[in-house]
Protein backbone atom coordinates (compact mmCIF):
# COMPACT_ATOMS: atom_id res chain seq x y z
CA UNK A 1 17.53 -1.70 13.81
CA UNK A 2 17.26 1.78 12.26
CA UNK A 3 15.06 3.80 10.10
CA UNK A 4 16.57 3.04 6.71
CA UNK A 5 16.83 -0.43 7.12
CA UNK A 6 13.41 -0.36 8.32
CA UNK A 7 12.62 1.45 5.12
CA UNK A 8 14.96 -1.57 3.17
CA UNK A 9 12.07 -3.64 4.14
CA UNK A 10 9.37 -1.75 3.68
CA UNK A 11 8.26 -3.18 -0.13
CA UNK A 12 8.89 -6.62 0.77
CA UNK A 13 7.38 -6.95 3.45
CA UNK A 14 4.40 -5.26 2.21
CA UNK A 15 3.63 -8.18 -0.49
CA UNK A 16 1.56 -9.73 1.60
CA UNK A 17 -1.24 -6.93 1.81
CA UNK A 18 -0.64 -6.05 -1.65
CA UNK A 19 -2.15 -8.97 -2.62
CA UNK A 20 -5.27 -7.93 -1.51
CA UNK A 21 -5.21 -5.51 -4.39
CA UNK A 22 -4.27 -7.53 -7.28
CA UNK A 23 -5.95 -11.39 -6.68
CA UNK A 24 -8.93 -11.46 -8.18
CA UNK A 25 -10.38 -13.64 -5.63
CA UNK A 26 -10.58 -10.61 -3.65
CA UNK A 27 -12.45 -8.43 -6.08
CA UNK A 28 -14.64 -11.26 -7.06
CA UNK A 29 -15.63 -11.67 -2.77
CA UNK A 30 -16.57 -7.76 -2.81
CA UNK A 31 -18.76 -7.80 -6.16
CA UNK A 32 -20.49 -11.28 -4.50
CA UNK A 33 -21.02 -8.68 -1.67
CA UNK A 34 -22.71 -5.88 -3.48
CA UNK A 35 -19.82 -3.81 -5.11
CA UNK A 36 -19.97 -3.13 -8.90
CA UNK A 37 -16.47 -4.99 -10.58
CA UNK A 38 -13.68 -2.57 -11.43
CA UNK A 39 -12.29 0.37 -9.42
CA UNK A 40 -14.81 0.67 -7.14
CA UNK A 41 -13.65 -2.53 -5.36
CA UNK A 42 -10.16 -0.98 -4.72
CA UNK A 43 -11.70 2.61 -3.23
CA UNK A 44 -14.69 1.15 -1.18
CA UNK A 45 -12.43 -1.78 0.67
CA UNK A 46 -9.70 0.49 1.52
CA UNK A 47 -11.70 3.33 2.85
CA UNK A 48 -14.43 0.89 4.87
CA UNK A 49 -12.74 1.11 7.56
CA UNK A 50 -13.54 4.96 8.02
CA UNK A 51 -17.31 4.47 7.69
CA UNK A 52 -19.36 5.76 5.21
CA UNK A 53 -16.98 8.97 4.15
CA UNK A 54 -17.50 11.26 1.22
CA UNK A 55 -15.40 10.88 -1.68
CA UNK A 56 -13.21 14.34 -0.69
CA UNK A 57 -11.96 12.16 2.48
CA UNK A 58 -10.95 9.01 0.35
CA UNK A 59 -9.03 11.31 -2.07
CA UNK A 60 -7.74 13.24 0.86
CA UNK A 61 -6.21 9.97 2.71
CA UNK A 62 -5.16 8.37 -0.55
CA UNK A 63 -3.56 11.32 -2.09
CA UNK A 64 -2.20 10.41 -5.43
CA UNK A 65 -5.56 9.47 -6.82
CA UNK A 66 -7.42 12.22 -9.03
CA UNK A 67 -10.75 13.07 -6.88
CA UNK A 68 -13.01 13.11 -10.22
CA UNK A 69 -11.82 9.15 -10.23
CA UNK A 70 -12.90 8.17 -6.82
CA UNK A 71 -16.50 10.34 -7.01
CA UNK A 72 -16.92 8.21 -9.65
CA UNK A 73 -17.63 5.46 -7.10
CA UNK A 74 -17.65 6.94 -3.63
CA UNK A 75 -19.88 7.36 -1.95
CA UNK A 76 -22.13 5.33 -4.45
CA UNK A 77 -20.59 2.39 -2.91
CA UNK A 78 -22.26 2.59 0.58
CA UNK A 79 -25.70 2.35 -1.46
CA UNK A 80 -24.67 -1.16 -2.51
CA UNK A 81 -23.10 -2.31 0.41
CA UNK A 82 -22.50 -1.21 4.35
CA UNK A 83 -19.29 -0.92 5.03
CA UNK A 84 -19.16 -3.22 7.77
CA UNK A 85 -19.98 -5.80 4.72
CA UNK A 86 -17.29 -4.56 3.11
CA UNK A 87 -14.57 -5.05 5.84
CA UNK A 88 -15.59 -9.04 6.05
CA UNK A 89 -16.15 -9.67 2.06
CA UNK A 90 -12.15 -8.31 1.84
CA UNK A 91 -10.98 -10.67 4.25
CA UNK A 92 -12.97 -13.20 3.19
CA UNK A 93 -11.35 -12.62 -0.46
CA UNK A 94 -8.13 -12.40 1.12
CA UNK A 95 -8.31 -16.19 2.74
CA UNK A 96 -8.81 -17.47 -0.84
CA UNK A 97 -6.25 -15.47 -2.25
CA UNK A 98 -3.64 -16.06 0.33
CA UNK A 99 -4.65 -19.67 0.56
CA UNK A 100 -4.82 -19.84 -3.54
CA UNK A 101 -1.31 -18.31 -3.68
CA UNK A 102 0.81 -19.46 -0.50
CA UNK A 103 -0.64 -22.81 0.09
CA UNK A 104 -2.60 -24.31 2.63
CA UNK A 105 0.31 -25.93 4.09
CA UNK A 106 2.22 -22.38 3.90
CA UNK A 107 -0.91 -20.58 5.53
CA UNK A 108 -1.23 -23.13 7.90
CA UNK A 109 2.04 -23.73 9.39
CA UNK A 110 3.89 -22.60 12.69
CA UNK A 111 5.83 -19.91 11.13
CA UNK A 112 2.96 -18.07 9.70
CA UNK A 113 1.29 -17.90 13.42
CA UNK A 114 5.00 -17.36 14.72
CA UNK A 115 5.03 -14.38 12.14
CA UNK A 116 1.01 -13.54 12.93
CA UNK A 117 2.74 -12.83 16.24
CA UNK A 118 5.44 -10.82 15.72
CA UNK A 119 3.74 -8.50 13.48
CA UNK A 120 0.73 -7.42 15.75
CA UNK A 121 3.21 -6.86 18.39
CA UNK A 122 4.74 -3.95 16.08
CA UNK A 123 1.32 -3.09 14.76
CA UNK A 124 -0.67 -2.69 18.47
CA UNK A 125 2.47 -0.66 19.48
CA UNK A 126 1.49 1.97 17.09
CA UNK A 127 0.27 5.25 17.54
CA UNK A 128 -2.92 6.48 15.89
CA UNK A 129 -2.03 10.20 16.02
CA UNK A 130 -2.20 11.65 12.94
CA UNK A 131 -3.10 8.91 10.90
CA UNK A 132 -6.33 8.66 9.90
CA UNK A 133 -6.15 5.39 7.20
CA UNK A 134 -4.43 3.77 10.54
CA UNK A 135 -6.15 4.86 13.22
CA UNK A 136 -9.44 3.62 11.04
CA UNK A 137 -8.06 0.37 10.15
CA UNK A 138 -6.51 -0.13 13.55
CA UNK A 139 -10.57 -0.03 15.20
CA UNK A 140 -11.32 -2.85 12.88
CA UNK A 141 -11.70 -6.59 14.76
CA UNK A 142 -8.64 -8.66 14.11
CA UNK A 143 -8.80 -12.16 12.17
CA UNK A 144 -8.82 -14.96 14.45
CA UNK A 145 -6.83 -17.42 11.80
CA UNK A 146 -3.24 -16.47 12.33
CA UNK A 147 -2.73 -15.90 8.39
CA UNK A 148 -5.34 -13.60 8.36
CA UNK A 149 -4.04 -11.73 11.49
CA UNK A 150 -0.79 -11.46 9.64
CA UNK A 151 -2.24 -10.08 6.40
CA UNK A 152 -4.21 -7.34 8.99
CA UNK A 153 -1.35 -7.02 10.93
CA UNK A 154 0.87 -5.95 8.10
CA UNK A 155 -2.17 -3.72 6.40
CA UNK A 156 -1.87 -1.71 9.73
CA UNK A 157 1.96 -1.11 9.44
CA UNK A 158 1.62 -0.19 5.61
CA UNK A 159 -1.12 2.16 6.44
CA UNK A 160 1.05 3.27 9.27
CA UNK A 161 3.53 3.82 7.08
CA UNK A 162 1.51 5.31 3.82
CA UNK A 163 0.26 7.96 6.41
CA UNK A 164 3.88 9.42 7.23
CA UNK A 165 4.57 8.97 3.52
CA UNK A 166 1.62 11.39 2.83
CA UNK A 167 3.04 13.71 5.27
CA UNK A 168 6.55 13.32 3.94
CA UNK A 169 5.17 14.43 0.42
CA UNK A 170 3.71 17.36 1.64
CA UNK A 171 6.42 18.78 3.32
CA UNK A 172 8.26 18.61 0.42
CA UNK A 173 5.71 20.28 -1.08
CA UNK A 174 4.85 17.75 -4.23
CA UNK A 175 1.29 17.19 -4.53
CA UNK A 176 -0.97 14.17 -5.05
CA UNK A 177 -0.19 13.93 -9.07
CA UNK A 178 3.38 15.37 -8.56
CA UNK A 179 4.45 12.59 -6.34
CA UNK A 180 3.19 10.20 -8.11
CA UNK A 181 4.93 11.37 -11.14
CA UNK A 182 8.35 11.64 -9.56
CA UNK A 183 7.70 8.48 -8.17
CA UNK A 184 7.74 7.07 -11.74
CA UNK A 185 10.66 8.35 -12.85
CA UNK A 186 12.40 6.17 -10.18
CA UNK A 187 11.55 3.24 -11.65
CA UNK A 188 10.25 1.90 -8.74
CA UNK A 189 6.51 2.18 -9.24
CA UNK A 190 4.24 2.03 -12.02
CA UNK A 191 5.29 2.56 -15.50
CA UNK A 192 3.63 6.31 -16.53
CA UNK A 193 0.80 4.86 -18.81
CA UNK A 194 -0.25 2.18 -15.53
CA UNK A 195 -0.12 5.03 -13.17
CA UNK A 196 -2.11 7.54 -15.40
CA UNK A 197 -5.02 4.83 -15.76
CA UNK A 198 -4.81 3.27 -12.47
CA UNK A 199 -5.03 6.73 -10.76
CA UNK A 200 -7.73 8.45 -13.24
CA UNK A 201 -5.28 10.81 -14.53
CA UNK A 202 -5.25 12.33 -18.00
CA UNK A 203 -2.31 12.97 -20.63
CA UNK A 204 -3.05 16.49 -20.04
CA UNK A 205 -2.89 16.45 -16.40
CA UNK A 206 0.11 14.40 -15.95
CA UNK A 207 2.22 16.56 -18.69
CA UNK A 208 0.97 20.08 -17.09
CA UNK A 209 2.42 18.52 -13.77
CA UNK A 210 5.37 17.21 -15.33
CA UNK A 211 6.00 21.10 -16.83
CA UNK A 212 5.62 22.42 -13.43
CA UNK A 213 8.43 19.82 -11.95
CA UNK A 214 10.72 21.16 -14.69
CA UNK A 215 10.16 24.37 -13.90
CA UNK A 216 11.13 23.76 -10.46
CA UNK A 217 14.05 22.14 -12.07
CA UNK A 218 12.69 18.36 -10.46
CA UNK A 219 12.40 16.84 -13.57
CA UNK A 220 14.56 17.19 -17.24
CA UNK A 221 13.01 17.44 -20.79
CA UNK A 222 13.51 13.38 -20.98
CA UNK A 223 11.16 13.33 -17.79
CA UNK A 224 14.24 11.84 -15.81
CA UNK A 225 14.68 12.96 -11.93
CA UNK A 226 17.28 16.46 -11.94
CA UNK A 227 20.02 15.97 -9.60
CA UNK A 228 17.82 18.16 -7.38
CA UNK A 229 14.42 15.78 -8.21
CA UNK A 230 16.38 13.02 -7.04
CA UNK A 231 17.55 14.47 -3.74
CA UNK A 232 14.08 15.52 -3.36
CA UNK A 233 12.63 12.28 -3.64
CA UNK A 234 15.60 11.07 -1.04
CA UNK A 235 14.27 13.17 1.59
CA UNK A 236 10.20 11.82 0.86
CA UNK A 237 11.96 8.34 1.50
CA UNK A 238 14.31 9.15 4.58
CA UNK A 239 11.60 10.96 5.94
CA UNK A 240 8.60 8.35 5.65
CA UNK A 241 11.45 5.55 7.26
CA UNK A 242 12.05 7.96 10.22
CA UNK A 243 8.26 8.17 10.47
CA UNK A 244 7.41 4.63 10.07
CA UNK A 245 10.27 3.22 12.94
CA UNK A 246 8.54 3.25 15.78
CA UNK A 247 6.04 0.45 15.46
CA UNK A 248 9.03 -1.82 14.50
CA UNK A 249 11.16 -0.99 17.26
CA UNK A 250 8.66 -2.84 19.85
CA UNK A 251 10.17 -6.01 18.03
CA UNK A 252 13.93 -5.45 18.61
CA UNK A 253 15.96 -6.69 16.43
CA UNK A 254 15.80 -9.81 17.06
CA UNK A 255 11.62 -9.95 16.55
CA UNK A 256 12.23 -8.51 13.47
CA UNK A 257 14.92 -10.31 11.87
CA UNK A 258 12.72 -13.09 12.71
CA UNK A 259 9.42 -11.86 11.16
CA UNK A 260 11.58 -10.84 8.30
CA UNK A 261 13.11 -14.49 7.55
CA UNK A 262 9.52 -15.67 7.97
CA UNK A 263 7.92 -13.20 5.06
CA UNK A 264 10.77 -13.87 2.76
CA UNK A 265 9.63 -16.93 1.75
CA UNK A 266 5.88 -15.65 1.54
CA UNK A 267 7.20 -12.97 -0.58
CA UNK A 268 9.09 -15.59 -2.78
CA UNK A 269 5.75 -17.37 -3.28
CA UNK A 270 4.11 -14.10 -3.79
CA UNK A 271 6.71 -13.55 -6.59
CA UNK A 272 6.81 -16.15 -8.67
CA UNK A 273 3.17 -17.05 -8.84
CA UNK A 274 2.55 -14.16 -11.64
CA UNK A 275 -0.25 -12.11 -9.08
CA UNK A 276 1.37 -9.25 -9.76
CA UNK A 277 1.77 -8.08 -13.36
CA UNK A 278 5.05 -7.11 -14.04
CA UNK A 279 4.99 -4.79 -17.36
CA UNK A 280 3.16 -2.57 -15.18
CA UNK A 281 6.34 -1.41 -13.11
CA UNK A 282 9.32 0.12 -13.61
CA UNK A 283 12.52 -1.88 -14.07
CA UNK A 284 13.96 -1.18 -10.35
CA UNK A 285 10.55 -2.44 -9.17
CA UNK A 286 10.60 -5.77 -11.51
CA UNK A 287 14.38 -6.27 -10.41
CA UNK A 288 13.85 -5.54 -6.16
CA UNK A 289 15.02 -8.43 -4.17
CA UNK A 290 14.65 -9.44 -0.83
CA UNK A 291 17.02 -7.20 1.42
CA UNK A 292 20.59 -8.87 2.44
């Protein structure tokens, strides 16, 4: 095991909690909660876990988000609902969605305990220093249904992980909007118009940014990565894989082979049952497949 094969692994394996994004089971369990439907859903579940923060901290620990977005529902949110009633309406919304996409007999099976397993093992092995959207979601309670404690067990590592990336970005020195917009032109995230709306950004906002990544020769006039853009972007990635290892390594190689054969097929299922819209993403992202 190493840090880019790790990194290999990284989008795959992170299907699982990305679900909890996109099924609408789950937004439909936080509005029965309290939550108004939309956007608000997304920022209030994924910052419960820190309390009752102000909206600088959410845009702070999310990074690529524009702050004017997120004030839009933070901290309004904690007036509608605690977030301790937050924390259990998400997982409650991510039974039915995992159980609405997977199967009961998936959910329910050996391997998905087996995997439940091997995934806390990396995730209790990791350090909370800093990394505050860890360290927050690491104080929650875990699931007792093993499905459950695999979907919390792989939030951890992506949070784990997102944290580094943050740090990554910075030391690069590409901000919030910057990285997201180099991040496009990989082809590996959004497509530019998704990312704009799903992150509160305007045309004049994202094209200002864009002008300063030319003139720091980043990006071209086509908006394509610069041989320099794309070396750039190399180092964010080798840098958030080095960060991310350690939590894995508890597993050996051998735990994580095995968790990895296990989550292939629940990515598969994931995949092909349409949760995820694909016109939103780039091409790379539409054409990823499950590491060799």
């Amino acid at each position: 095991m190493d840090a880019a094969t790790v990194g290999q692994y990284a989008k795959p394996l992170d299907t699982v909690h990305t679900l909890s994004y996109f099924s609408p089971l789950v937004a439909e369990s936080l509005v029965d909660a309290g939550l108004e439907a939309g956007r608000m859903c997304y920022f209030a579940s994924r910052s419960a876990a820190m309390g009752e923060v102000t909206a600088p901290v959410v845009a702070a620990s999310f990074y690529n988000f524009n702050p004017v977005l997120i004030a839009e529902s933070i901290p309004r949110a904690w007036a509608l609902c605690s977030p301790e009633e937050i924390v259990a309406a998400r997982v409650r919304g991510v039974d039915a969605a995992m159980r609405a996409v997977l199967g009961d007999r998936l959910v329910e099976s050996s391997n998905v305990a087996e995997a439940a397993d091997l995934a806390a093992t990396a995730a209790l092995s990791a350090a909370p220093d800093g990394r505050p959207l860890f360290a927050a979601h690491a104080g929650l309670t875990w699931p007792e249904e093993p499905h459950l404690r695999l979907w919390h067990a792989l939030t951890l590592l992506r949070e784990y992980r997102g944290d580094g990336h943050t740090g990554a970005l910075m030391t690069v020195g590409l901000s919030g909007l910057e990285a997201l917009i180099t991040h496009t032109a990989t082809e590996r995230g959004f497509v530019a118009d998704m990312a704009m709306a799903l992150r509160g950004w305007s045309q004049e906002q994202w094209d200002g940014a864009a002008a300063g990544l030319r003139d720091r020769d980043l990006l071209d006039g086509a908006g394509v990565l610069t041989e320099l853009g794309t070396e750039v972007r190399q180092a964010v990635e080798e840098l958030t894989d080095d960060l991310a290892l350690a939590p894995w390594e508890a597993l050996g190689d051998d735990g994580f082979e095995r968790l990895g054969s296990i989550c292939h097929e629940l990515h598969t299922t994931i995949m092909a049952s349409g949760v995820f819209p694909r016109s939103a993403f780039g091409a790379s992202w539409a054409n990823e497949v499950w590491p060799d």
